[in-house]
C-alpha atoms as a PDB file:
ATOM      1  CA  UNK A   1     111.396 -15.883  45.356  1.00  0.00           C
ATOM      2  CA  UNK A   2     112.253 -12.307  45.632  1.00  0.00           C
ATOM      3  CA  UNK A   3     109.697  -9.567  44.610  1.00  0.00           C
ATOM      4  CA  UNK A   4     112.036  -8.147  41.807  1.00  0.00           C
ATOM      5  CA  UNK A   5     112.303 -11.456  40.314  1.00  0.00           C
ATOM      6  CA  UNK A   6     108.692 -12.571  41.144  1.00  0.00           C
ATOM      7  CA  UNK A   7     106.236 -12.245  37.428  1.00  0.00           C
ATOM      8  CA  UNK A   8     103.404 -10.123  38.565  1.00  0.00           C
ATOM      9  CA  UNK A   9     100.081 -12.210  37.067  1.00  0.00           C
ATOM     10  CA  UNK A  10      96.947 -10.098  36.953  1.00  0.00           C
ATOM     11  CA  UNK A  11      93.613 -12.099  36.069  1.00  0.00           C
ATOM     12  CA  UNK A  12      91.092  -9.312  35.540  1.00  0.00           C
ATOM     13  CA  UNK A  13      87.139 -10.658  35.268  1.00  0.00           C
ATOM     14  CA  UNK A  14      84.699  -8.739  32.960  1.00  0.00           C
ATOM     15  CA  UNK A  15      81.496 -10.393  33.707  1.00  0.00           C
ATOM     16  CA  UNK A  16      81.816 -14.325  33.083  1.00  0.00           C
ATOM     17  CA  UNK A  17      85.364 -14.029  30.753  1.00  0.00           C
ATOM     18  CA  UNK A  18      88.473 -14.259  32.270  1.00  0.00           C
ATOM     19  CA  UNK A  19      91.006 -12.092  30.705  1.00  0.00           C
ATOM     20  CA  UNK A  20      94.685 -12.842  31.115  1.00  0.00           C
ATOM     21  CA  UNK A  21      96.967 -10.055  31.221  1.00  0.00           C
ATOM     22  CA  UNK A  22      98.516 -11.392  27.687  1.00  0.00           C
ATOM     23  CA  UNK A  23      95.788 -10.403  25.386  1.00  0.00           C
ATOM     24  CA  UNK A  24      92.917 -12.492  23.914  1.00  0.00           C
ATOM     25  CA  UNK A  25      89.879 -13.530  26.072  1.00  0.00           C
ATOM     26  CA  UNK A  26      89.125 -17.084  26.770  1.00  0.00           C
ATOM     27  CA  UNK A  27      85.992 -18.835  27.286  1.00  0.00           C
ATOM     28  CA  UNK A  28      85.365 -19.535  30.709  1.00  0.00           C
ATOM     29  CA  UNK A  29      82.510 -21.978  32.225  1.00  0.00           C
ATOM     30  CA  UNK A  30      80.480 -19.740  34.286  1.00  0.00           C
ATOM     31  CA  UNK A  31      78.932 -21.057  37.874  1.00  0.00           C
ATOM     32  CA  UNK A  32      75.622 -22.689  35.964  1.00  0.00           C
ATOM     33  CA  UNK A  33      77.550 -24.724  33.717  1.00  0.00           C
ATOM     34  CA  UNK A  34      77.302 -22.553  30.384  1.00  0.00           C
ATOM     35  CA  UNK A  35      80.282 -21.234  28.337  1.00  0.00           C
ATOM     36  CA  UNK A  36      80.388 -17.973  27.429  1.00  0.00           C
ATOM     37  CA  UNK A  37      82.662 -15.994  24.835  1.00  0.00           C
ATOM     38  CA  UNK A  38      84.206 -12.465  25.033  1.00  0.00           C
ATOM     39  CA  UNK A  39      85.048 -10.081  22.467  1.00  0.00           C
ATOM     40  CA  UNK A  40      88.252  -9.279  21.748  1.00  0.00           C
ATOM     41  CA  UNK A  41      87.929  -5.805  23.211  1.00  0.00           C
ATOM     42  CA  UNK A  42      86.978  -7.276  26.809  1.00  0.00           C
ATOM     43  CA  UNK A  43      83.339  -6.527  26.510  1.00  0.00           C
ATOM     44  CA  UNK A  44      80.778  -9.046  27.483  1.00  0.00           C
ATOM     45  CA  UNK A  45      78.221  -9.664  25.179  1.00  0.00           C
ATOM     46  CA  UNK A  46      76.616 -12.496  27.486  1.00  0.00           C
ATOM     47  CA  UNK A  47      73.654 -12.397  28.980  1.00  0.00           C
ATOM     48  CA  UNK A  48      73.516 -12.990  32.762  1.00  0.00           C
ATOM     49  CA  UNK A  49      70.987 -14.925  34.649  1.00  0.00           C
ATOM     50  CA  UNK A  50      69.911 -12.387  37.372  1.00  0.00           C
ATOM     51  CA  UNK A  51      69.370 -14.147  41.189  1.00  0.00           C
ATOM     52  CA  UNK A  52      65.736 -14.102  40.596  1.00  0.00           C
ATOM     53  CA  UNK A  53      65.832 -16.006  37.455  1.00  0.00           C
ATOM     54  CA  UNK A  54      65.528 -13.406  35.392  1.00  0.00           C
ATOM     55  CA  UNK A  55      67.275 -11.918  32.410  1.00  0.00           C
ATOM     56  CA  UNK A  56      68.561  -8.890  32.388  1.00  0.00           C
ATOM     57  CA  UNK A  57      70.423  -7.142  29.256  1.00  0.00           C
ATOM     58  CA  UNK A  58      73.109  -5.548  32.367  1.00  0.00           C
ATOM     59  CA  UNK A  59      71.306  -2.040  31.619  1.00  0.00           C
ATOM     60  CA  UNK A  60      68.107  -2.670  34.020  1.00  0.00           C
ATOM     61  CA  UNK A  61      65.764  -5.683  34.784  1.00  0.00           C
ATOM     62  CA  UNK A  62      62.785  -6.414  32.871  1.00  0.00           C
ATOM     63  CA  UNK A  63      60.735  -5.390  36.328  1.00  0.00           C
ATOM     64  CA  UNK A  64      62.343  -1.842  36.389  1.00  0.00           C
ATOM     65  CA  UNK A  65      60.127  -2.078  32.601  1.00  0.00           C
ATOM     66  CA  UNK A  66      57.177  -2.871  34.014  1.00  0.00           C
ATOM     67  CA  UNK A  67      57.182  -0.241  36.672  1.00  0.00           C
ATOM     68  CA  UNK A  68      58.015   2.542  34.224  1.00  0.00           C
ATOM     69  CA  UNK A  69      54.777   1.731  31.928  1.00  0.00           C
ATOM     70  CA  UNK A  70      51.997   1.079  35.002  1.00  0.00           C
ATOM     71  CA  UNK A  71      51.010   4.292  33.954  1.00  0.00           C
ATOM     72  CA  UNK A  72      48.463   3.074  31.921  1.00  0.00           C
ATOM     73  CA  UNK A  73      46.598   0.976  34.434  1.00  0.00           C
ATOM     74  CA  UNK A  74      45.451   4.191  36.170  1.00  0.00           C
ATOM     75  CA  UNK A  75      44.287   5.294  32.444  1.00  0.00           C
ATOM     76  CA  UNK A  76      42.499   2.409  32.120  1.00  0.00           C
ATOM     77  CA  UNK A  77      40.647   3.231  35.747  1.00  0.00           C
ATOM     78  CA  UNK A  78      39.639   6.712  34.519  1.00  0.00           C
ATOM     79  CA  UNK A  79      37.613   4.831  31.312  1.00  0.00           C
ATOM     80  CA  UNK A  80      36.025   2.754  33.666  1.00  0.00           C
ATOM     81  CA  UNK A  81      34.959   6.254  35.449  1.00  0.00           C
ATOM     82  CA  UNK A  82      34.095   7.839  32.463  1.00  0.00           C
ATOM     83  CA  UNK A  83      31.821   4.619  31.400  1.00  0.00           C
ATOM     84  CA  UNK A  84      30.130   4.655  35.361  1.00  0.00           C
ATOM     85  CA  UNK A  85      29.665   8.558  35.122  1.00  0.00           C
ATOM     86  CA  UNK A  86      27.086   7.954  31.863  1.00  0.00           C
ATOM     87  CA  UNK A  87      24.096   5.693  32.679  1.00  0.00           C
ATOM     88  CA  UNK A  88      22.409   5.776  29.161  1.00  0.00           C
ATOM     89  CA  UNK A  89      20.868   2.252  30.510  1.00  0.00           C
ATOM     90  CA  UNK A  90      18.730   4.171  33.190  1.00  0.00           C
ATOM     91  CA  UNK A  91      17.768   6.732  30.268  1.00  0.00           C
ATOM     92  CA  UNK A  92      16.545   4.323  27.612  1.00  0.00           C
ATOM     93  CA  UNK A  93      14.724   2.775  30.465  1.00  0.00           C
ATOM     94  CA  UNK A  94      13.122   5.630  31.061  1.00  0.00           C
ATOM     95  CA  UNK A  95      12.037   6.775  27.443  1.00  0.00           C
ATOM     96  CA  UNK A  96      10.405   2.510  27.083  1.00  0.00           C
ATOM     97  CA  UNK A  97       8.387   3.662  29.899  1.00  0.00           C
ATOM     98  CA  UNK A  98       7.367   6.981  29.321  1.00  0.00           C
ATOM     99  CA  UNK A  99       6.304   6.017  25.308  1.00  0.00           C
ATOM    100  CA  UNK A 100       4.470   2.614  26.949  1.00  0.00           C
ATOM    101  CA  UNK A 101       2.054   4.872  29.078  1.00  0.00           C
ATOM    102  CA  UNK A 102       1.529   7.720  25.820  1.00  0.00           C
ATOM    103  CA  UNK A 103      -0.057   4.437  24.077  1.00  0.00           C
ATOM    104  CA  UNK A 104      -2.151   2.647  26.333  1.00  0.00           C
ATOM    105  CA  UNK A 105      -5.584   2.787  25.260  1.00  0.00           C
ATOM    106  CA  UNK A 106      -8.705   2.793  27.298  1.00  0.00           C
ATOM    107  CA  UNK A 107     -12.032   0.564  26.199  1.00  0.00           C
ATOM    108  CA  UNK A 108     -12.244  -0.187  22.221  1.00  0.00           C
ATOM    109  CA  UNK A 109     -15.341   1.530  20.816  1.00  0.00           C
ATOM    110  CA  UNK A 110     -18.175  -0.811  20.078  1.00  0.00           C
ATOM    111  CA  UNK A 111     -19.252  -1.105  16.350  1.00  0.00           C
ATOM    112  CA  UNK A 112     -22.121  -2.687  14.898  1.00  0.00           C
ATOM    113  CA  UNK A 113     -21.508  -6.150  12.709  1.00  0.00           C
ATOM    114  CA  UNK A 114     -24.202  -7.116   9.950  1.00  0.00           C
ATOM    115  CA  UNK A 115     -24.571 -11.154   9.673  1.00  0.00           C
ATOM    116  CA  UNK A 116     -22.953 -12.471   6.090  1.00  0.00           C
ATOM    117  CA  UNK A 117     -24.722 -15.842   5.479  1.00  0.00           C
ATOM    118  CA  UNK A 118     -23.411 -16.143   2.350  1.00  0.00           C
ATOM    119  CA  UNK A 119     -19.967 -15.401   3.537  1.00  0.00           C
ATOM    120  CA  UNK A 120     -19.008 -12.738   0.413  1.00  0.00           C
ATOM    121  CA  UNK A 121     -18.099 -10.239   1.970  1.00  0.00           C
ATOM    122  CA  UNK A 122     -21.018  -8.194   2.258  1.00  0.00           C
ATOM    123  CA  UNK A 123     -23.513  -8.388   5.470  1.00  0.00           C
ATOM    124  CA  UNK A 124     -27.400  -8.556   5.143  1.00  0.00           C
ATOM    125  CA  UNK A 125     -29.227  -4.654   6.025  1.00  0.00           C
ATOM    126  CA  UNK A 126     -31.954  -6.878   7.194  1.00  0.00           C
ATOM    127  CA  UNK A 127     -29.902  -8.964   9.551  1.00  0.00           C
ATOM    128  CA  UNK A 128     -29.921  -8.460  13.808  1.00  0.00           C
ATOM    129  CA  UNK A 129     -26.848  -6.365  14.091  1.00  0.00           C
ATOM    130  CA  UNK A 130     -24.579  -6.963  16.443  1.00  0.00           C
ATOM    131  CA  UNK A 131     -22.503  -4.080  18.984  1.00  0.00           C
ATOM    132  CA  UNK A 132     -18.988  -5.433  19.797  1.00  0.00           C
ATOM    133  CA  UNK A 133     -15.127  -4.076  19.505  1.00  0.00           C
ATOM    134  CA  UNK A 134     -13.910  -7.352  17.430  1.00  0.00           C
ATOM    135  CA  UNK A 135     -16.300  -8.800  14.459  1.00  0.00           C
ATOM    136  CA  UNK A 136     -18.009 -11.988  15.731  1.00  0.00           C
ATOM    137  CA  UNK A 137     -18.108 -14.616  13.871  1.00  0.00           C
ATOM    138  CA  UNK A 138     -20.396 -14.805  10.519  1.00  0.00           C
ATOM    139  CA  UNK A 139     -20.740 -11.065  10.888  1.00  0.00           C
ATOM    140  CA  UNK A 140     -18.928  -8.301   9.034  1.00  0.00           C
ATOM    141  CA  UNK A 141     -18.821  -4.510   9.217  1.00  0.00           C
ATOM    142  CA  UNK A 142     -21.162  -3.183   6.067  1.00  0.00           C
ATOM    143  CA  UNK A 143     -24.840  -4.209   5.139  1.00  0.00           C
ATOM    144  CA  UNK A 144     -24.085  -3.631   1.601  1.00  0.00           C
ATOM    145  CA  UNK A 145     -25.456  -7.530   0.230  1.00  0.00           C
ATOM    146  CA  UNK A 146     -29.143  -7.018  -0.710  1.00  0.00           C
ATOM    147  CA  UNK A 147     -29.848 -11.149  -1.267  1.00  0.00           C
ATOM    148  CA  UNK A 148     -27.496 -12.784   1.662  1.00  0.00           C
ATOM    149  CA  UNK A 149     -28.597 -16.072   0.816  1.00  0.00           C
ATOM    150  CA  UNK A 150     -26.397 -16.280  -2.086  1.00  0.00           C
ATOM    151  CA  UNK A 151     -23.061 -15.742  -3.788  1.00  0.00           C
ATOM    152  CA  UNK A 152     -24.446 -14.668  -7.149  1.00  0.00           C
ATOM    153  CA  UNK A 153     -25.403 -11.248  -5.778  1.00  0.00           C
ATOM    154  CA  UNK A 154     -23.009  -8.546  -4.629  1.00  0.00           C
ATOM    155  CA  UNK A 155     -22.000  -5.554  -4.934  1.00  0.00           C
ATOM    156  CA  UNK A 156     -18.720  -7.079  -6.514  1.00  0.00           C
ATOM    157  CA  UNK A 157     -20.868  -9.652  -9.106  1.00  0.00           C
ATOM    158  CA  UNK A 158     -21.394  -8.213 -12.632  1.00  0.00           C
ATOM    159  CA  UNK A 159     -24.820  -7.049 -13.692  1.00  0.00           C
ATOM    160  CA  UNK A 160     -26.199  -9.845 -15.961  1.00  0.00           C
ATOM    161  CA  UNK A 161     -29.722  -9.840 -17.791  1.00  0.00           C
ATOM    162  CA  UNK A 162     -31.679 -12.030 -15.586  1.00  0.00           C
ATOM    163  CA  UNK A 163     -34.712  -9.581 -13.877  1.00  0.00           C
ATOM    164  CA  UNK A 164     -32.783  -9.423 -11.017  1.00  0.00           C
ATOM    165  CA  UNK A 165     -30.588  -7.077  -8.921  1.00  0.00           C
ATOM    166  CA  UNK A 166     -27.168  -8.753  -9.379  1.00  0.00           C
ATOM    167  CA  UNK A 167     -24.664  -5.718  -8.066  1.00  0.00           C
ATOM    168  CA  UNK A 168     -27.024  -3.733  -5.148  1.00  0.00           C
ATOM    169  CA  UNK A 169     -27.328  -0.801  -7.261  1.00  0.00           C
ATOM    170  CA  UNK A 170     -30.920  -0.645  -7.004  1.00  0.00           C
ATOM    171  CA  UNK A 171     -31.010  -1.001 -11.186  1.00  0.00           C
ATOM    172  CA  UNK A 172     -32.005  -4.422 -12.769  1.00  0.00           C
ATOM    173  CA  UNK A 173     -30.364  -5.687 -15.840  1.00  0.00           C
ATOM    174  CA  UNK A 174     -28.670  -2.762 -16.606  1.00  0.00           C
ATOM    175  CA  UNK A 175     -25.861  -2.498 -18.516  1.00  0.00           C
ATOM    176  CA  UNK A 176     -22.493  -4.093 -17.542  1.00  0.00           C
ATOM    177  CA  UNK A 177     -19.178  -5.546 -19.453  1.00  0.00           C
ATOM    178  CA  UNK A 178     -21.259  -8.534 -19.772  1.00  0.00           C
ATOM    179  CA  UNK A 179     -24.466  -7.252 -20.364  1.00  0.00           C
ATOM    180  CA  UNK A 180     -24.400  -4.900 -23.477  1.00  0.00           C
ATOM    181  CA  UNK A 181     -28.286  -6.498 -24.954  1.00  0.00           C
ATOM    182  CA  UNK A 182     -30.521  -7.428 -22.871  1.00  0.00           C
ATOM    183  CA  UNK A 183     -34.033  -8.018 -24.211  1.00  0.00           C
ATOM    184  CA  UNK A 184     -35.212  -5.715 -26.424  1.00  0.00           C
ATOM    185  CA  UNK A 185     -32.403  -3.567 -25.627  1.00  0.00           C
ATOM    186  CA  UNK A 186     -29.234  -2.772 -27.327  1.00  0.00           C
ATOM    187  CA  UNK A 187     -26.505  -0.782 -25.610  1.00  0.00           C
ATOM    188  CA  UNK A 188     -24.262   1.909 -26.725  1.00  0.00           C
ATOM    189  CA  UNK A 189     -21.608   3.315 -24.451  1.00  0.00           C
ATOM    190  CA  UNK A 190     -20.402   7.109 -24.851  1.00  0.00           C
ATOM    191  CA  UNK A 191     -17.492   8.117 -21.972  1.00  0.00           C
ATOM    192  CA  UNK A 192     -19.785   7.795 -18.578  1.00  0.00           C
ATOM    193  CA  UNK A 193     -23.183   7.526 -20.627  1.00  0.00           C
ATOM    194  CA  UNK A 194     -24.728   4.426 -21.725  1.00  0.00           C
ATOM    195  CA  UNK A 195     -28.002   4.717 -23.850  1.00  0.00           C
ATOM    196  CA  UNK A 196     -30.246   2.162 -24.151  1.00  0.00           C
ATOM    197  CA  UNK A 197     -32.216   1.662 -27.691  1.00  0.00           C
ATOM    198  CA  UNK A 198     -35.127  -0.756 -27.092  1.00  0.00           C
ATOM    199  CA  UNK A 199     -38.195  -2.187 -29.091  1.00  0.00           C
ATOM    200  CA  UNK A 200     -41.811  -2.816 -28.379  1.00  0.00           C
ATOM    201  CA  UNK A 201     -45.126  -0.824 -28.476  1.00  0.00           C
ATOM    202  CA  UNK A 202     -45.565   0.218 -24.852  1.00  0.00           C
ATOM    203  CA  UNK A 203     -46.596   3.456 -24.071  1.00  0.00           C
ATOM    204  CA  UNK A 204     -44.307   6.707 -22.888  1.00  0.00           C
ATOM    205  CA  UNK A 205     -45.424   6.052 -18.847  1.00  0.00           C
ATOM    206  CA  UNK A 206     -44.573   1.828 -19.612  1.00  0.00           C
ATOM    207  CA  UNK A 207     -40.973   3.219 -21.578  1.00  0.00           C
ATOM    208  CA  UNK A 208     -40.221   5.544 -18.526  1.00  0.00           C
ATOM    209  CA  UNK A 209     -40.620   2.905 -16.187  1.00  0.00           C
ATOM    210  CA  UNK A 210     -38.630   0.366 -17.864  1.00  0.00           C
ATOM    211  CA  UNK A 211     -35.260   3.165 -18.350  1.00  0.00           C
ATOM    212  CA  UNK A 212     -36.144   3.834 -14.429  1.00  0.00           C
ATOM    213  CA  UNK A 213     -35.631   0.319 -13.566  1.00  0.00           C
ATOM    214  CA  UNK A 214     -32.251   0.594 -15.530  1.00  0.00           C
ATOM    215  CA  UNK A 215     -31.268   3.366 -13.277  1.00  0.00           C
ATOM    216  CA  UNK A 216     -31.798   5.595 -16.403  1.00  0.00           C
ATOM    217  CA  UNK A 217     -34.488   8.163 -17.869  1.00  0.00           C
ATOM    218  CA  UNK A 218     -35.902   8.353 -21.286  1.00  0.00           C
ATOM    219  CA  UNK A 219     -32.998  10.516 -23.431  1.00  0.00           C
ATOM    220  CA  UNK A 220     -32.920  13.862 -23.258  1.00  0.00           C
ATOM    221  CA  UNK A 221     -31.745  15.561 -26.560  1.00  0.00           C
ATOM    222  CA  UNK A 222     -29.734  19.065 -26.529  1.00  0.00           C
ATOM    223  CA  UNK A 223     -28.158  19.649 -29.866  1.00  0.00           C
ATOM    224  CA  UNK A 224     -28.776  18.292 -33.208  1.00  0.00           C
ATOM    225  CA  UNK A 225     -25.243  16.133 -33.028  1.00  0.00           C
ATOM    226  CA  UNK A 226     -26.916  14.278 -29.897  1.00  0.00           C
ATOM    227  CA  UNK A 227     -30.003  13.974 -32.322  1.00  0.00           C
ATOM    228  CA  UNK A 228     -28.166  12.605 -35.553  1.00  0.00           C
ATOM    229  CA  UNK A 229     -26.544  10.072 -32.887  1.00  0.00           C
ATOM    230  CA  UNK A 230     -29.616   8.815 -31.868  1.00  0.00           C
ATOM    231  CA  UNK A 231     -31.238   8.633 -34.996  1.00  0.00           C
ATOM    232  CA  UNK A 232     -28.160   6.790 -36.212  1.00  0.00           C
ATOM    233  CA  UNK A 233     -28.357   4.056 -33.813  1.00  0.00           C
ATOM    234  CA  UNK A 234     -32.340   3.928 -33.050  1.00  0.00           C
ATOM    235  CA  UNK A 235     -32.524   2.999 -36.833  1.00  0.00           C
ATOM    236  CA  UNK A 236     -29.795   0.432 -36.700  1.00  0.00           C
ATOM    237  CA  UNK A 237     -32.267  -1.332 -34.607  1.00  0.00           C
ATOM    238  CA  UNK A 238     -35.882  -0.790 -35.900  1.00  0.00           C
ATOM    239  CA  UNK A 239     -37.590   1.669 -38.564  1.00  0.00           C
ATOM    240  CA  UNK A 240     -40.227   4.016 -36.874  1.00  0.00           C
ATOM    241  CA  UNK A 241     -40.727   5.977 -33.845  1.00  0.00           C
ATOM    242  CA  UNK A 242     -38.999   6.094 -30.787  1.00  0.00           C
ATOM    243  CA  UNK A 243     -40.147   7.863 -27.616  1.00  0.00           C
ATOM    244  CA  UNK A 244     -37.711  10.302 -26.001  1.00  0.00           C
ATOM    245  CA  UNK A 245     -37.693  12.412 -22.633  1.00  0.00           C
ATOM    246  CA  UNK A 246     -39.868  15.148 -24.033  1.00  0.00           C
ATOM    247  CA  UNK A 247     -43.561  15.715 -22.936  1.00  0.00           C
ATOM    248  CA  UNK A 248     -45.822  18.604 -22.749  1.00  0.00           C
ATOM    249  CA  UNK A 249     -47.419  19.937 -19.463  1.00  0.00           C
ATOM    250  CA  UNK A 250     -49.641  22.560 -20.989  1.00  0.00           C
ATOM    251  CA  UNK A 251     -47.509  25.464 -21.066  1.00  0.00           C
ATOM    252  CA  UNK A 252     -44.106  24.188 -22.215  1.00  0.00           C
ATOM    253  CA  UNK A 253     -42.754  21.292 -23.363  1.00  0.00           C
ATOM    254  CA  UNK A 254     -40.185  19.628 -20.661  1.00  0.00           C
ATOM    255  CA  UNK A 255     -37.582  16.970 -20.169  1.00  0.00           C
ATOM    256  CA  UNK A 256     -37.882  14.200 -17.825  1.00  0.00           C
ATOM    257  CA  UNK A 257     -35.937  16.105 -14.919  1.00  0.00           C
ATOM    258  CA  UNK A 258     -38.532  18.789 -15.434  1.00  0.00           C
ATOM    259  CA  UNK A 259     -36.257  21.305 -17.516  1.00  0.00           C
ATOM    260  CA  UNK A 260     -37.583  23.411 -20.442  1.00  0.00           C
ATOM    261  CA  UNK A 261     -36.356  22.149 -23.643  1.00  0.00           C
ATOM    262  CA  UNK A 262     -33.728  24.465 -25.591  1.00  0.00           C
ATOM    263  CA  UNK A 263     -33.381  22.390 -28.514  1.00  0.00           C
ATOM    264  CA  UNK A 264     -36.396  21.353 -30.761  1.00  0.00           C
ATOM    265  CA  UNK A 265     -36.150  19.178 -33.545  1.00  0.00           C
ATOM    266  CA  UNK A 266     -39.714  18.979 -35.185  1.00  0.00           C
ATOM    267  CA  UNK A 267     -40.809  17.856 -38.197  1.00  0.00           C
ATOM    268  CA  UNK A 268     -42.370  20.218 -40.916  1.00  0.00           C
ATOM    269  CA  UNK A 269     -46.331  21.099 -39.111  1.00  0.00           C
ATOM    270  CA  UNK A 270     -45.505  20.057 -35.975  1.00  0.00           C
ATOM    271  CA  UNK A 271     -46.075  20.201 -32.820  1.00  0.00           C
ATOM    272  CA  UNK A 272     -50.208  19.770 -33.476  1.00  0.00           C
ATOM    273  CA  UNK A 273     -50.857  18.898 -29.681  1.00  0.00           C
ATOM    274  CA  UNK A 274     -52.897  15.500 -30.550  1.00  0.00           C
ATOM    275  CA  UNK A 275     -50.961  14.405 -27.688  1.00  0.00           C
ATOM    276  CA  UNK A 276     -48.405  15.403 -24.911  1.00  0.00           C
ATOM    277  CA  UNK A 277     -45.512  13.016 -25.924  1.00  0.00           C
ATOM    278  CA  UNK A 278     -42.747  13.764 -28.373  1.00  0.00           C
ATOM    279  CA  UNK A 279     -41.259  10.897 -30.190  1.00  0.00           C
ATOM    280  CA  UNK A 280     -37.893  11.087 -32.892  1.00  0.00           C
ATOM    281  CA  UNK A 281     -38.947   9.187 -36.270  1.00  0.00           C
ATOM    282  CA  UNK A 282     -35.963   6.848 -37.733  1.00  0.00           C
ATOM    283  CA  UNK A 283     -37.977   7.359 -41.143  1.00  0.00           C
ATOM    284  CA  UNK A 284     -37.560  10.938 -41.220  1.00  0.00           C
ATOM    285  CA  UNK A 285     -34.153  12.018 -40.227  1.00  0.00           C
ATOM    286  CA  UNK A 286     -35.007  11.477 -36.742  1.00  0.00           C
ATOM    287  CA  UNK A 287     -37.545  14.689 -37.025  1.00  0.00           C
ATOM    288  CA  UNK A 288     -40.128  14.585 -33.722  1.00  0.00           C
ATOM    289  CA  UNK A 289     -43.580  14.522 -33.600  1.00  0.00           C
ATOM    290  CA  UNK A 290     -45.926  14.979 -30.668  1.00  0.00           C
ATOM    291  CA  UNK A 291     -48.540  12.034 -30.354  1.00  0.00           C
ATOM    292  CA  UNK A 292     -50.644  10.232 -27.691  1.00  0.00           C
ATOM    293  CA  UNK A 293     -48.577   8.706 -24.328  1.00  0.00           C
ATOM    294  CA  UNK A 294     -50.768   5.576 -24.496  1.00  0.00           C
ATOM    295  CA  UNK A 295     -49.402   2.003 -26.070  1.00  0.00           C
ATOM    296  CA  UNK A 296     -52.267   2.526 -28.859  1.00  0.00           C
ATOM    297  CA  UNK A 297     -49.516   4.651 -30.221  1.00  0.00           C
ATOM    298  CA  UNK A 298     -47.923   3.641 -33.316  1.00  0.00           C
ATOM    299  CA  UNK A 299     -44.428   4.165 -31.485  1.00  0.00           C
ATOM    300  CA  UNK A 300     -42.144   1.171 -31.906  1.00  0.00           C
ATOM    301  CA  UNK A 301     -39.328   1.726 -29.124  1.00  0.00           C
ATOM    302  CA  UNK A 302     -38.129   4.199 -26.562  1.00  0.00           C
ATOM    303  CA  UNK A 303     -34.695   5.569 -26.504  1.00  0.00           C
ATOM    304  CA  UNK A 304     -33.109   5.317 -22.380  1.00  0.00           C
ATOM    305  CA  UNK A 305     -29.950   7.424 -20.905  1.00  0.00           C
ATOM    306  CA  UNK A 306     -27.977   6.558 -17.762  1.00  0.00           C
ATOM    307  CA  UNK A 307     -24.676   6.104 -16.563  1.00  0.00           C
ATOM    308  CA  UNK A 308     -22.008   3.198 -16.989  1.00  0.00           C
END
């Protein structure tokens, strides 16, 4: 065949299509057994299968990725630096140790303990004390009780009128929430003062005794309102006379805490010095009179004052 009559065929390969020199492309198998298609333009869309089994988009390999972002490996290094170069571990350390030798104590301080029999609370001031840092048993740290053989007396128990010291105030039968009369004795409670309005002939030293063991004094009267008040309630519990605070020593007469009377209250003729005590009469508006200190007087109560 002669080269002028000879058809010149060109097959011309763009990637996995063969493209004849007529026009469209034609799916060709490539060497692995899969078809692919080309676009009428002769561009391959296919994907290839690189030698190393790895696919590659024919613009770089995956790998040439990887090496472009190992950047941030070394970033990752510096952090770890960063995290090395601060050793807030050794510093916390430090401060646990330093604030564990500020509060370390030396020996306790030995205190004495008072036995509690009675277990209320309140240890016995006659009891064998004891010197220790921790309470031993049956012991506490007050001698407050004054009976440690029972429960019934405390300083927390309420008074009660039974002759006996039932709080440790030093006072017996007193007056208390529960113990308003007592006796002869009636009660009447003004803010912080309780007065104490009681019946019997005794004389002034017996009635001073008796408001003494009350943890009171006979009353002591300033003002004629304080008087009227007394009067008031004296005669709500017996007609007569009532001893008060008042007593003469000879040159003036004086209140039980030794204080010159300001106030003076007497009746019509009085004072007439038959005797040293002064006494307020419910049967005559609570007027005073001075007459004899000893129970042959006529006197048929004493008036007390103390504190609630």
């Amino acid at each position: 065949m002669s080269a002028a009559s000879t058809v010149l065929l060109c097959g011309c390969v763009f990637g996995s299509a063969t493209v004849s020199s007529g026009g469209a492309a034609e799916g060709s198998e490539g060497a692995d057994g899969m078809s692919t298609d080309a676009s009428m333009d002769g561009t391959s869309n296919a994907m290839t299968e690189g030698p190393s089994g790895q696919t590659g988009d024919g613009t770089g390999s995956t790998g040439d990725d990887t090496e472009t972002t190992g950047g941030s490996g070394d970033d990752d290094d510096d952090d770890a630096d960063d995290t090395d170069d601060t050793d807030d571990t050794d510093d916390t350390d430090d401060d646990d140790d330093d604030d564990a030798v500020a509060t370390s104590t030396g020996p306790c301080t030995e205190v004495p303990w008072y036995p509690d029999k009675d277990e209320d609370g309140y240890g016995d001031p006659d009891g064998q004390a004891v010197s220790a840092c921790m309470a031993p048993d049956g012991h506490v740290d007050n001698d407050l009780d004054c009976d440690d053989t029972t429960t019934a007396v405390s300083p927390d128990v309420d008074e009660t009128c039974d002759g006996q010291d039932n709080d440790c105030d030093d006072a017996i039968d007193e007056w208390s929430t529960v113990n308003d009369v007592c006796g002869s004795c009636s009660t009447e409670v003004d803010g912080t003062d309780v007065y104490y309005y009681c019946t019997g002939q005794i004389g002034w030293n017996a009635a001073q005794d008796d408001c003494e063991l009350k943890g009171a004094t006979l009353v002591r009267i300033d003002d004629q309102a304080a008087n009227d008040m007394h009067n008031a309630a004296a005669a709500a519990v017996a007609a007569g006379d009532f001893y008060i605070g008042l007593r003469y020593d000879g040159d003036d007469f004086r209140w039980t805490d030794d204080t010159v009377a300001g106030f003076l209250n007497w009746r019509p003729g009085q004072p007439t010095f038959d005797g040293p005590c002064v006494e307020l009469d419910t049967l005559d508006s609570g007027l005073w009179n001075d007459m004899p200190c000893d129970d042959s007087n006529t006197a048929v109560g004493w008036i007390c004052e103390g504190e609630v």
